[in-house]
C-alpha atoms as a PDB file:
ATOM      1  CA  UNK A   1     -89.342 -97.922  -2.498  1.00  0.00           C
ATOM      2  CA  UNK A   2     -85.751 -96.528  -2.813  1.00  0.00           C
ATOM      3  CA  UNK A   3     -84.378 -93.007  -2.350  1.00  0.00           C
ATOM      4  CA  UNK A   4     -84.795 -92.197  -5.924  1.00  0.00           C
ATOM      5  CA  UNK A   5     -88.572 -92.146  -5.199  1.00  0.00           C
ATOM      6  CA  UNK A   6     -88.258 -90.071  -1.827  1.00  0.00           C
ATOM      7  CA  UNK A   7     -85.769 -87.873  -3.712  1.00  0.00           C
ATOM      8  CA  UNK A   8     -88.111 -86.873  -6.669  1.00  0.00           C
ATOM      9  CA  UNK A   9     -90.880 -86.997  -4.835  1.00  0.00           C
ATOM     10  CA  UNK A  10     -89.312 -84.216  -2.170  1.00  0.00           C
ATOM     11  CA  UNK A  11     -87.990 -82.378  -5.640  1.00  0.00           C
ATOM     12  CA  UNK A  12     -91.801 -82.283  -6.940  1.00  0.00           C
ATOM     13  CA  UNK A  13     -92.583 -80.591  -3.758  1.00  0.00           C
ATOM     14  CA  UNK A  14     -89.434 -78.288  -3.863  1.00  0.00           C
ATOM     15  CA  UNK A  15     -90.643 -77.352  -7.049  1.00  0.00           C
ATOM     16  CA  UNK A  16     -94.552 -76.925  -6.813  1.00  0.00           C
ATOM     17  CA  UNK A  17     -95.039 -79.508  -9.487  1.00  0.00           C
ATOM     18  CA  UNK A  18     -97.836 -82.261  -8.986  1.00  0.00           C
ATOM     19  CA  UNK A  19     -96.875 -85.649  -8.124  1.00  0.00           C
ATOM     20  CA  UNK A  20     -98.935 -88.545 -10.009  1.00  0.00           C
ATOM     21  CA  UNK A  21     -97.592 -91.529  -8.788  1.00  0.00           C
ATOM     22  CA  UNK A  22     -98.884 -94.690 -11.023  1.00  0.00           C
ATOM     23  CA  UNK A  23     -98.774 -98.053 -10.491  1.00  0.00           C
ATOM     24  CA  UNK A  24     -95.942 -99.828 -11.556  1.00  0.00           C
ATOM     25  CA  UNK A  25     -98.271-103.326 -12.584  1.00  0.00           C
ATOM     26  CA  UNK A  26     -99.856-101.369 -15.098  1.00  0.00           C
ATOM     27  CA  UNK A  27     -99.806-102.049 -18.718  1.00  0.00           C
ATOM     28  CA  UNK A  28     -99.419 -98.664 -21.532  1.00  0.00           C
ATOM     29  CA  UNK A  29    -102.820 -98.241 -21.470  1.00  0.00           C
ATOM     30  CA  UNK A  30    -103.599 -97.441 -18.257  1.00  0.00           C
ATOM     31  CA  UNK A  31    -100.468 -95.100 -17.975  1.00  0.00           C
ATOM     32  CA  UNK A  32    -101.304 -93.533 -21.266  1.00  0.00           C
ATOM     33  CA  UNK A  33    -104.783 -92.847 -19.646  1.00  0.00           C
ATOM     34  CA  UNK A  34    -102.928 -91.131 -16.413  1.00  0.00           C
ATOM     35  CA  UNK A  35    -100.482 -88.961 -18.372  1.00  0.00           C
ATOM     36  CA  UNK A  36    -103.268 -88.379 -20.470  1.00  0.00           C
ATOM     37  CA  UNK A  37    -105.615 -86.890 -18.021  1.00  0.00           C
ATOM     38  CA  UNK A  38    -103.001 -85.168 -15.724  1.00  0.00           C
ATOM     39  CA  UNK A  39    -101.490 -83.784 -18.795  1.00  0.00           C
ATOM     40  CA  UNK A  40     -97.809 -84.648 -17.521  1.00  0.00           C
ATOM     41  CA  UNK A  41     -94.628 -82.919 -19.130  1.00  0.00           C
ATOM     42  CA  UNK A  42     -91.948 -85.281 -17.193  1.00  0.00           C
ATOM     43  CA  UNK A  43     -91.759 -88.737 -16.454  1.00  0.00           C
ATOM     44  CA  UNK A  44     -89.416 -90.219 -13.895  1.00  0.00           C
ATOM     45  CA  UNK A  45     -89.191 -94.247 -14.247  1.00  0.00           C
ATOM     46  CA  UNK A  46     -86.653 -97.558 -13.688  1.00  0.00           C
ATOM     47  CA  UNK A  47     -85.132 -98.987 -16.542  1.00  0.00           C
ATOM     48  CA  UNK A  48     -87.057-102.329 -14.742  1.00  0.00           C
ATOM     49  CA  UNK A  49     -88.289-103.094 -12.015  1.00  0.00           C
ATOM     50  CA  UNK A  50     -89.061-106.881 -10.593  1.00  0.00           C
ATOM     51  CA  UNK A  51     -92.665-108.159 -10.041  1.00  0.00           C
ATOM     52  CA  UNK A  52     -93.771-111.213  -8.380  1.00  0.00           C
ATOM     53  CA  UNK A  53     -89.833-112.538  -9.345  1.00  0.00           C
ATOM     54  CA  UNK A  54     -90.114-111.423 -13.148  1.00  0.00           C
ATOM     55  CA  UNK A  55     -88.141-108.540 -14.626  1.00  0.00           C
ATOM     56  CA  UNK A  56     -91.355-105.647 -15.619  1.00  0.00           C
ATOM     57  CA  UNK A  57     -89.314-103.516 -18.192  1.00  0.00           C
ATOM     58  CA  UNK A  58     -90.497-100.105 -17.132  1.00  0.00           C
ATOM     59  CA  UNK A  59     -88.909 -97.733 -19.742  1.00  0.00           C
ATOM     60  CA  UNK A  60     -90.272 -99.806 -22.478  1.00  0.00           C
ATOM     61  CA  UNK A  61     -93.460 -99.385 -20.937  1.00  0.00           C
ATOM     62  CA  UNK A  62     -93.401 -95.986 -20.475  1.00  0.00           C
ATOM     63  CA  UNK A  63     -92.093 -95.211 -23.966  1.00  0.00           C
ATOM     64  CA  UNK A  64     -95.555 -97.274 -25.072  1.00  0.00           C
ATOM     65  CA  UNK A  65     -97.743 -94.786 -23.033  1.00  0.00           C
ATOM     66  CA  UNK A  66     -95.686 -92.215 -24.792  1.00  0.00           C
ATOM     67  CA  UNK A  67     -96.851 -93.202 -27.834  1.00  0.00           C
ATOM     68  CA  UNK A  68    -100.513 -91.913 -26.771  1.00  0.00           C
ATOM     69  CA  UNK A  69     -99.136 -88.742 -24.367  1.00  0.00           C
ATOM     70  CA  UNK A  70     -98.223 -86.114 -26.224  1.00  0.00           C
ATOM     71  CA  UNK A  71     -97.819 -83.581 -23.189  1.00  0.00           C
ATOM     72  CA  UNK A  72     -94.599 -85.248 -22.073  1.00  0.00           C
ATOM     73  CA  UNK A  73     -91.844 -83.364 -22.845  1.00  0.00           C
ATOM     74  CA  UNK A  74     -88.823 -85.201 -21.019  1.00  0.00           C
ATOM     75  CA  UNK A  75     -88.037 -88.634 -19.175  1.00  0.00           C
ATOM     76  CA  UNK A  76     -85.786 -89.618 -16.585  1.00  0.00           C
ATOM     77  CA  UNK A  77     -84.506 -93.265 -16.228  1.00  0.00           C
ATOM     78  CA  UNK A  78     -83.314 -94.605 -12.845  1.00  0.00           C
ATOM     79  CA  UNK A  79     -80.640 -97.602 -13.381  1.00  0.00           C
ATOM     80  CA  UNK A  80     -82.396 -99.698 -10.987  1.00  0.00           C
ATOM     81  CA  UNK A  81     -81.813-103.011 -12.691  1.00  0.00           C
ATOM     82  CA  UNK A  82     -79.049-101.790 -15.155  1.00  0.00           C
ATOM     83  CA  UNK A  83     -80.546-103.135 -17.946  1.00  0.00           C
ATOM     84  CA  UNK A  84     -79.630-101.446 -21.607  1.00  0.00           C
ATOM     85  CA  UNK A  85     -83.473 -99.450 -22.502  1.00  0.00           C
ATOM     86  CA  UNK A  86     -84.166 -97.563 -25.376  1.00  0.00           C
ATOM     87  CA  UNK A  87     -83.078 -93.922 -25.132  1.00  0.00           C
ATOM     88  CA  UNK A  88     -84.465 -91.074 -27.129  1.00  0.00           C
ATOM     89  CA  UNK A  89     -82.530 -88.125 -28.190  1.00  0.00           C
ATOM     90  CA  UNK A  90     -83.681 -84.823 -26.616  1.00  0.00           C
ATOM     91  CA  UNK A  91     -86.603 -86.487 -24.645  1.00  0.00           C
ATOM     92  CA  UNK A  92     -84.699 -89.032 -22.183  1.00  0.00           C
ATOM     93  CA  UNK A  93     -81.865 -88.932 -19.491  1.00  0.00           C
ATOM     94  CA  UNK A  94     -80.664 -91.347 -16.933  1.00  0.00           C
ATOM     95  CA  UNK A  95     -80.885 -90.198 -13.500  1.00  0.00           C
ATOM     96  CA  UNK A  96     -77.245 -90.675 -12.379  1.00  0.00           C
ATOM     97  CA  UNK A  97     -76.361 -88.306 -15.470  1.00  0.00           C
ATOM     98  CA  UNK A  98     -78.854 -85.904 -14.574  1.00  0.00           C
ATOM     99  CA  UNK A  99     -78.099 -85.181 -10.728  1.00  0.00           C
ATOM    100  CA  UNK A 100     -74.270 -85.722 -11.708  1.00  0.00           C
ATOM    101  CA  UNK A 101     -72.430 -82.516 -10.457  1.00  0.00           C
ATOM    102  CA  UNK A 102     -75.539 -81.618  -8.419  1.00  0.00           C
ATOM    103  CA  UNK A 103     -74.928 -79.952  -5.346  1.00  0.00           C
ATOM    104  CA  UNK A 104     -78.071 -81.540  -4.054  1.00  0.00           C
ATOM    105  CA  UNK A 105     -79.486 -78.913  -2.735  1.00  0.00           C
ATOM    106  CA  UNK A 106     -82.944 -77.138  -3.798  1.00  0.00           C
ATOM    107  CA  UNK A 107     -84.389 -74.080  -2.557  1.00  0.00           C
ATOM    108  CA  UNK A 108     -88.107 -74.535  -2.297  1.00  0.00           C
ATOM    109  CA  UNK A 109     -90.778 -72.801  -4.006  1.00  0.00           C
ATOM    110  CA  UNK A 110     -92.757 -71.179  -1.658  1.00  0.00           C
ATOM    111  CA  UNK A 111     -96.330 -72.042  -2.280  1.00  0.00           C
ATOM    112  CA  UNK A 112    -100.069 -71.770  -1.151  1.00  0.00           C
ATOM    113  CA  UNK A 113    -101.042 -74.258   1.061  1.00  0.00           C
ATOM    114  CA  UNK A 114    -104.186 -75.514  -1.394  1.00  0.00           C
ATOM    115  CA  UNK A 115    -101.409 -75.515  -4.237  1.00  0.00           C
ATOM    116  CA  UNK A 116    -101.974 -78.282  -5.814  1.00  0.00           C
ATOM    117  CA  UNK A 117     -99.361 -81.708  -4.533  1.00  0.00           C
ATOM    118  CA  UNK A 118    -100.704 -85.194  -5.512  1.00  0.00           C
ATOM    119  CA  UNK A 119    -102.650 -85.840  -7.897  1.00  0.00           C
ATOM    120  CA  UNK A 120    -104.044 -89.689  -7.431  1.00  0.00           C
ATOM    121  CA  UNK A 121    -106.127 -91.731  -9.616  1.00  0.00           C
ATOM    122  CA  UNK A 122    -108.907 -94.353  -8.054  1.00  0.00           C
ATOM    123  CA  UNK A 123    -109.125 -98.118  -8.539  1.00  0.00           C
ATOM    124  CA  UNK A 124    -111.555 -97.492 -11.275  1.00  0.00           C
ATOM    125  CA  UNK A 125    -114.071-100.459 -10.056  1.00  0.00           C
ATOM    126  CA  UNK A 126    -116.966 -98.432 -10.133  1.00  0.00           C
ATOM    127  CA  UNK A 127    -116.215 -97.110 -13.712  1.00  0.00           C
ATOM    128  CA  UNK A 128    -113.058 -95.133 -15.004  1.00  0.00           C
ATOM    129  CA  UNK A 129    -110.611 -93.945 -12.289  1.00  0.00           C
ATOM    130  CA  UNK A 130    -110.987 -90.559 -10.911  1.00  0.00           C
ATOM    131  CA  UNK A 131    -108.291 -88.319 -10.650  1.00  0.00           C
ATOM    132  CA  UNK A 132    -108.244 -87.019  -6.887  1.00  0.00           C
ATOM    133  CA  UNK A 133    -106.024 -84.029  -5.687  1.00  0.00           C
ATOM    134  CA  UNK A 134    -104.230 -83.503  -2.768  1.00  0.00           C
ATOM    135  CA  UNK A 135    -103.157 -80.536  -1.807  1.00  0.00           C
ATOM    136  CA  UNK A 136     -99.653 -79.124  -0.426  1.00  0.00           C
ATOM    137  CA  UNK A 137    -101.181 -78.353   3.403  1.00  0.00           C
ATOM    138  CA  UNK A 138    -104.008 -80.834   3.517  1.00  0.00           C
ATOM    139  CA  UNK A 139    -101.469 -83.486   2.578  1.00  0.00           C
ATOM    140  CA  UNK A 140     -98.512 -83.013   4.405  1.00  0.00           C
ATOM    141  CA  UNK A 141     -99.985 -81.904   7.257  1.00  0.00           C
ATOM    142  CA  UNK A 142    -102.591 -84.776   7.423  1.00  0.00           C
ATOM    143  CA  UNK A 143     -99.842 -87.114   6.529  1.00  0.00           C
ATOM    144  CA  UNK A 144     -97.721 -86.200   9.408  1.00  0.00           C
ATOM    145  CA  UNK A 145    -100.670 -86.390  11.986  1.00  0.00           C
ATOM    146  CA  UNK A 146    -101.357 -89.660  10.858  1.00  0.00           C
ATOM    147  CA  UNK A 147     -97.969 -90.885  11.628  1.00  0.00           C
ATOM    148  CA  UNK A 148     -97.378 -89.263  14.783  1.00  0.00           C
ATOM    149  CA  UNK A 149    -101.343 -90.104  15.957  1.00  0.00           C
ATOM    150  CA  UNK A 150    -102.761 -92.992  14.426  1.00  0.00           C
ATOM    151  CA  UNK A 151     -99.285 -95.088  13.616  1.00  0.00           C
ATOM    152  CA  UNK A 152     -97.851 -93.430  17.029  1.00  0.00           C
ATOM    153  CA  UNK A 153     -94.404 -93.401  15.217  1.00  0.00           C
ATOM    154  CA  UNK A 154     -90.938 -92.252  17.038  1.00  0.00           C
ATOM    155  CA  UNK A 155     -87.650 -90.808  15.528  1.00  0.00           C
ATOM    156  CA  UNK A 156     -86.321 -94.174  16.073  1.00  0.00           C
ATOM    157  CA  UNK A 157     -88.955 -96.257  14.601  1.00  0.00           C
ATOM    158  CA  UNK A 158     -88.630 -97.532  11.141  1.00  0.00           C
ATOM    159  CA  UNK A 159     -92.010 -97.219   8.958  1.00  0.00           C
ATOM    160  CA  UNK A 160     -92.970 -99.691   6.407  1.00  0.00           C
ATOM    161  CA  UNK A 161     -95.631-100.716   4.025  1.00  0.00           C
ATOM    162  CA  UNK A 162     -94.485-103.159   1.013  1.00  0.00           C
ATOM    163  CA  UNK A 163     -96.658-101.022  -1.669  1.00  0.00           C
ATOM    164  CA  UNK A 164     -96.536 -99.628  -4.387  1.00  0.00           C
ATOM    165  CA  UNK A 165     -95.783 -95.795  -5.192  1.00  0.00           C
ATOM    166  CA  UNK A 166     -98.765 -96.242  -7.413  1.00  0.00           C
ATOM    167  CA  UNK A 167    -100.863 -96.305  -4.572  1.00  0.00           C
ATOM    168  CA  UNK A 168    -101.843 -93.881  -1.929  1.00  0.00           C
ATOM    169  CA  UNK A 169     -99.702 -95.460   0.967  1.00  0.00           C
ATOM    170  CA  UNK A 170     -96.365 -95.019  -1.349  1.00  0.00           C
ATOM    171  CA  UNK A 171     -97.122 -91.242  -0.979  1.00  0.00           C
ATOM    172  CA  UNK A 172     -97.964 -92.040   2.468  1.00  0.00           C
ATOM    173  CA  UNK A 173     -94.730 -93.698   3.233  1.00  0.00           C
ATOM    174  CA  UNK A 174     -92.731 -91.085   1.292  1.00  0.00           C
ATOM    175  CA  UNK A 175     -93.977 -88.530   3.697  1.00  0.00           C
ATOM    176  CA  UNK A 176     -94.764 -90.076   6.954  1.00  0.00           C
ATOM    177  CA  UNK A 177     -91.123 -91.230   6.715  1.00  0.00           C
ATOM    178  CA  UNK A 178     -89.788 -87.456   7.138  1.00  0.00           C
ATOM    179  CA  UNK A 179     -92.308 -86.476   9.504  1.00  0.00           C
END
């Protein structure tokens, strides 16, 4: 996790756009599938990302998927690894260029509480995955309780999970971390 991932996801948020986190061990196909199905217009990936001590070259990944996702419109590249990736014209951006001169502030989009937040995909071991959606109260709010309830976190404490933002406690973490 980094503050890249807290950042966009807080931005999604800001913005009223669903969230659909995917697991970064995936090959194309399975992110095609996702982006697919959720009908994405923006992607935000690493130009790499490390895996079990092996360089996972995200962006070429992702540009695979795109390949089979016509929906997305625009991609944004975080220089995690600073490895050179494949950039296309028009389509892709590195982060750092794209908050550059930022003020970094966003005024939120005020929204319905069952506006759509998260949308999650299942395991798929009983079949395909299942896209699952969260919504903007249910979430956040059952989020926080969790933390403050069940994990009995304190202002002080430091929460974490070694995951994967692909999974549901990368969300989790993401938000129980502000709460």
């Amino acid at each position: 996790m980094s503050p890249e991932v807290a950042i966009a996801s807080h931005a999604c948020a800001h913005l009223g756009a669903v969230q659909v986190p995917i697991f970064s061990g995936f090959a194309a196909p399975a992110v095609a599938a996702r982006l697919q199905h959720s009908e994405a217009k923006v992607v935000v990936t690493a130009d790499g990302s490390l895996r079990r001590g092996r360089e996972v070259p995200m962006k070429e990944l992702v540009d695979a998927a795109l390949e089979e996702s016509p929906s997305v419109e625009h991609v944004v590249v975080w220089r995690r690894l600073g490895n050179e990736v494949p950039m296309k014209a028009g389509r892709d951006l590195f982060w750092d260029e794209a908050v550059a001169g930022s003020r970094g502030e966003l005024e939120p989009l005020e929204v319905d509480s069952e506006h759509p937040y998260l949308l999650t995909y299942t395991s798929g071991t009983t079949g395909r995955p299942k896209g699952v959606l969260h919504v903007q109260g249910g979430f956040l709010v059952s989020i926080t309780r969790e933390v403050a309830y069940q994990a009995d976190a304190r202002p002080d404490d430091v929460i974490h999970f070694v995951t994967d933002m692909g999974w549901i406690m990368g969300p989790w973490e993401v938000v129980g971390g502000m709460a």
